[in-house]
C-alpha atoms as a PDB file:
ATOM      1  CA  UNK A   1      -1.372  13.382   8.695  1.00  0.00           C
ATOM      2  CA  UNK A   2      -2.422   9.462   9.302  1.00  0.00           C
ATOM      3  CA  UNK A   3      -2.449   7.313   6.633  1.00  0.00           C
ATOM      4  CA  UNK A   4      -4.805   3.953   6.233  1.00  0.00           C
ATOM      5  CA  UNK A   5      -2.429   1.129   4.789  1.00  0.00           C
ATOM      6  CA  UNK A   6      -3.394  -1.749   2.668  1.00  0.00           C
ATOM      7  CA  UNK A   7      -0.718  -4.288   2.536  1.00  0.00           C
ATOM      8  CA  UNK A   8      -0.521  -6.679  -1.347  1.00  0.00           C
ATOM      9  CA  UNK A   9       1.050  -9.495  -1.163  1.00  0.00           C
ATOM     10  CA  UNK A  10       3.149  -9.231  -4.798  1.00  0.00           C
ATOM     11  CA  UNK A  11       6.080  -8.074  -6.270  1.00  0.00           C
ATOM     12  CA  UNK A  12       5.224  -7.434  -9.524  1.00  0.00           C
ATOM     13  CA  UNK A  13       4.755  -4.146 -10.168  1.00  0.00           C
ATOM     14  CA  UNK A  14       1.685  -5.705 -13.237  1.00  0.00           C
ATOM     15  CA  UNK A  15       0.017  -7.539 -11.303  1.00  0.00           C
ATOM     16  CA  UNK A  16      -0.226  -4.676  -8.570  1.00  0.00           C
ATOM     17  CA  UNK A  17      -0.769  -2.222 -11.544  1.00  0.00           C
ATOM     18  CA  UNK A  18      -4.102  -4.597 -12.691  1.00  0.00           C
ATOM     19  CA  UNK A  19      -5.233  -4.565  -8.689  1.00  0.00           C
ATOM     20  CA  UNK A  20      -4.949  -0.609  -8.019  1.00  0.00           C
ATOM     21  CA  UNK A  21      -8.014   0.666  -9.372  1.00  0.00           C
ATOM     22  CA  UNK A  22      -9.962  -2.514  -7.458  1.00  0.00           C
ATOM     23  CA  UNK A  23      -7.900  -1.263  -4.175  1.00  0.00           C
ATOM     24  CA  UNK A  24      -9.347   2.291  -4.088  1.00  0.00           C
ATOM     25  CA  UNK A  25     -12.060   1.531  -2.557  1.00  0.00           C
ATOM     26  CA  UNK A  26     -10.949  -1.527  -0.616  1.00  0.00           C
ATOM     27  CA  UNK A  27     -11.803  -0.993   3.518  1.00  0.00           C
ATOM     28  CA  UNK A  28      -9.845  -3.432   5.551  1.00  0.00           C
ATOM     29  CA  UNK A  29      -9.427  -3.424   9.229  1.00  0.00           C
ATOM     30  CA  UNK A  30      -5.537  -3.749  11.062  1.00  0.00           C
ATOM     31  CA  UNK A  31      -5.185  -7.540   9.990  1.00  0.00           C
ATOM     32  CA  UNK A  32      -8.329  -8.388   7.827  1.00  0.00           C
ATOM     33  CA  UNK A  33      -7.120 -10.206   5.085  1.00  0.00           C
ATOM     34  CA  UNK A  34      -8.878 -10.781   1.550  1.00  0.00           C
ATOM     35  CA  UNK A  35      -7.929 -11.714  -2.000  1.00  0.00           C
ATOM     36  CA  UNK A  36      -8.380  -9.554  -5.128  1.00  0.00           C
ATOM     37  CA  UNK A  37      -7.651 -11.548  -8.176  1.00  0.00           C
ATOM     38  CA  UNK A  38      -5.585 -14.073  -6.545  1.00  0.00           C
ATOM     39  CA  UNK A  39      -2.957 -11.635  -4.451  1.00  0.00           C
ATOM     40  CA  UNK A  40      -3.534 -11.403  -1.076  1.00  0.00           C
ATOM     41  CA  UNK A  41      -4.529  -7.916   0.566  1.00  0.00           C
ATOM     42  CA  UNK A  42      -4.191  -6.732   3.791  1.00  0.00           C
ATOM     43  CA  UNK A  43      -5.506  -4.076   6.269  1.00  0.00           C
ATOM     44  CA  UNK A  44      -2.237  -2.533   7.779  1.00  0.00           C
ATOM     45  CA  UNK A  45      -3.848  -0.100   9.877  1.00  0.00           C
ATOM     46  CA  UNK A  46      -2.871   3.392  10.124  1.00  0.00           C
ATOM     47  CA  UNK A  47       0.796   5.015  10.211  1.00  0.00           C
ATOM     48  CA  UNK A  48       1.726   8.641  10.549  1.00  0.00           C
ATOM     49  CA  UNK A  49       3.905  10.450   8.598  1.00  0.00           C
ATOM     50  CA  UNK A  50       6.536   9.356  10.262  1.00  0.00           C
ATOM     51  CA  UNK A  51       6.672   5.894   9.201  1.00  0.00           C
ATOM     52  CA  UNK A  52       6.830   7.406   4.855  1.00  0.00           C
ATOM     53  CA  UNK A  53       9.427   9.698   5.935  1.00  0.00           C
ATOM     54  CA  UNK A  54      11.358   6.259   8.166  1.00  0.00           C
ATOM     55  CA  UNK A  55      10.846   4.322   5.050  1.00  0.00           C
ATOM     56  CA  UNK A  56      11.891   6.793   2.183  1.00  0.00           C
ATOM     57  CA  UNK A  57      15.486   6.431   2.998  1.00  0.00           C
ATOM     58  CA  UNK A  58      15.944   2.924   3.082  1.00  0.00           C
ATOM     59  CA  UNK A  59      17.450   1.368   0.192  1.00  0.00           C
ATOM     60  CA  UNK A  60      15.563  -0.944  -0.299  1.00  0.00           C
ATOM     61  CA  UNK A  61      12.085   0.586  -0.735  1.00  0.00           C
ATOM     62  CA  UNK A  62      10.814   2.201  -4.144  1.00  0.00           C
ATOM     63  CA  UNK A  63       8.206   5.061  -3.431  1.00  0.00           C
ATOM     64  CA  UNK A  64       5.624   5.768  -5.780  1.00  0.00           C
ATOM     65  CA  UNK A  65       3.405   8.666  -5.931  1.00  0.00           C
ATOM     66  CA  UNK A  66       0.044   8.820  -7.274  1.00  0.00           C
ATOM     67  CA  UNK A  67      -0.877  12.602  -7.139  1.00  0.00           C
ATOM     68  CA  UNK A  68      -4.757  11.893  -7.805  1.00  0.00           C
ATOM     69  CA  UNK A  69      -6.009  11.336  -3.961  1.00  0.00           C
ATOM     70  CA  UNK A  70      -2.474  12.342  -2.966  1.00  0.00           C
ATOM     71  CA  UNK A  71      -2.017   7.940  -2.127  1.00  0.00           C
ATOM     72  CA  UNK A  72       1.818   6.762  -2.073  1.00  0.00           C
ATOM     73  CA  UNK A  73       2.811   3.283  -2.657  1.00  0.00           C
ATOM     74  CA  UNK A  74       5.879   1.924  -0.992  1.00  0.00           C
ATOM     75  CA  UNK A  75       7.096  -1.314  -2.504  1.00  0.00           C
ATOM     76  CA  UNK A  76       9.736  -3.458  -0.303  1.00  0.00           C
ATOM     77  CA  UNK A  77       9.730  -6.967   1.171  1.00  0.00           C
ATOM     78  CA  UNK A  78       7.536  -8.870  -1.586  1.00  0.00           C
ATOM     79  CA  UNK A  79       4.773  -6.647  -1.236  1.00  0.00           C
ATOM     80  CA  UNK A  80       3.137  -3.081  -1.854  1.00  0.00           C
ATOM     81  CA  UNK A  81       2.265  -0.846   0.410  1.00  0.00           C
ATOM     82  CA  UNK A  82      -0.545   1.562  -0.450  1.00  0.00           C
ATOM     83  CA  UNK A  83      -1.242   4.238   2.162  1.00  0.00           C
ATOM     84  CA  UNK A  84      -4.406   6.280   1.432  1.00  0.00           C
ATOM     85  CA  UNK A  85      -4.501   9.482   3.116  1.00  0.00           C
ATOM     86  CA  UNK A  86      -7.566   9.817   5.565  1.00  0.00           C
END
């Protein structure tokens, strides 16, 4: 399965909560970059499966799962990571 990735630039997990619902329907091309509210989005292009299952076992990244659309949210580095299934 590919995923489309939007990249936000935050990392608090409030301010990202606030964004979500404005990110569903948020199209961004493999480095487009906007703002929503302030935080900085941006297109990430599309990974494979893959890449979740690569970043799942790293320490250092929290997986979320939002079981509506069947979208996971990876959060590492300072930002979020949405990926929206296509």
């Amino acid at each position: 399965m590919t995923m489309n990735v939007l990249k936000v630039f935050t990392q608090n997990i409030e301010v990202f909560s606030d964004l979500y619902h404005l990110l569903e329907n948020l199209s961004l091309t493999e480095g487009q970059e906007t703002e929503v509210e302030g935080v900085k989005v941006s297109g990430g292009g599309q990974v494979d499966e893959e890449y979740l299952d690569t970043m799942r076992v790293k320490l250092d990244v929290a997986v979320l799962k939002v079981k509506p659309g069947n979208v996971t949210i990876l959060q590492h580095s300072g930002m979020f990571e949405v990926l929206f299934p296509e």
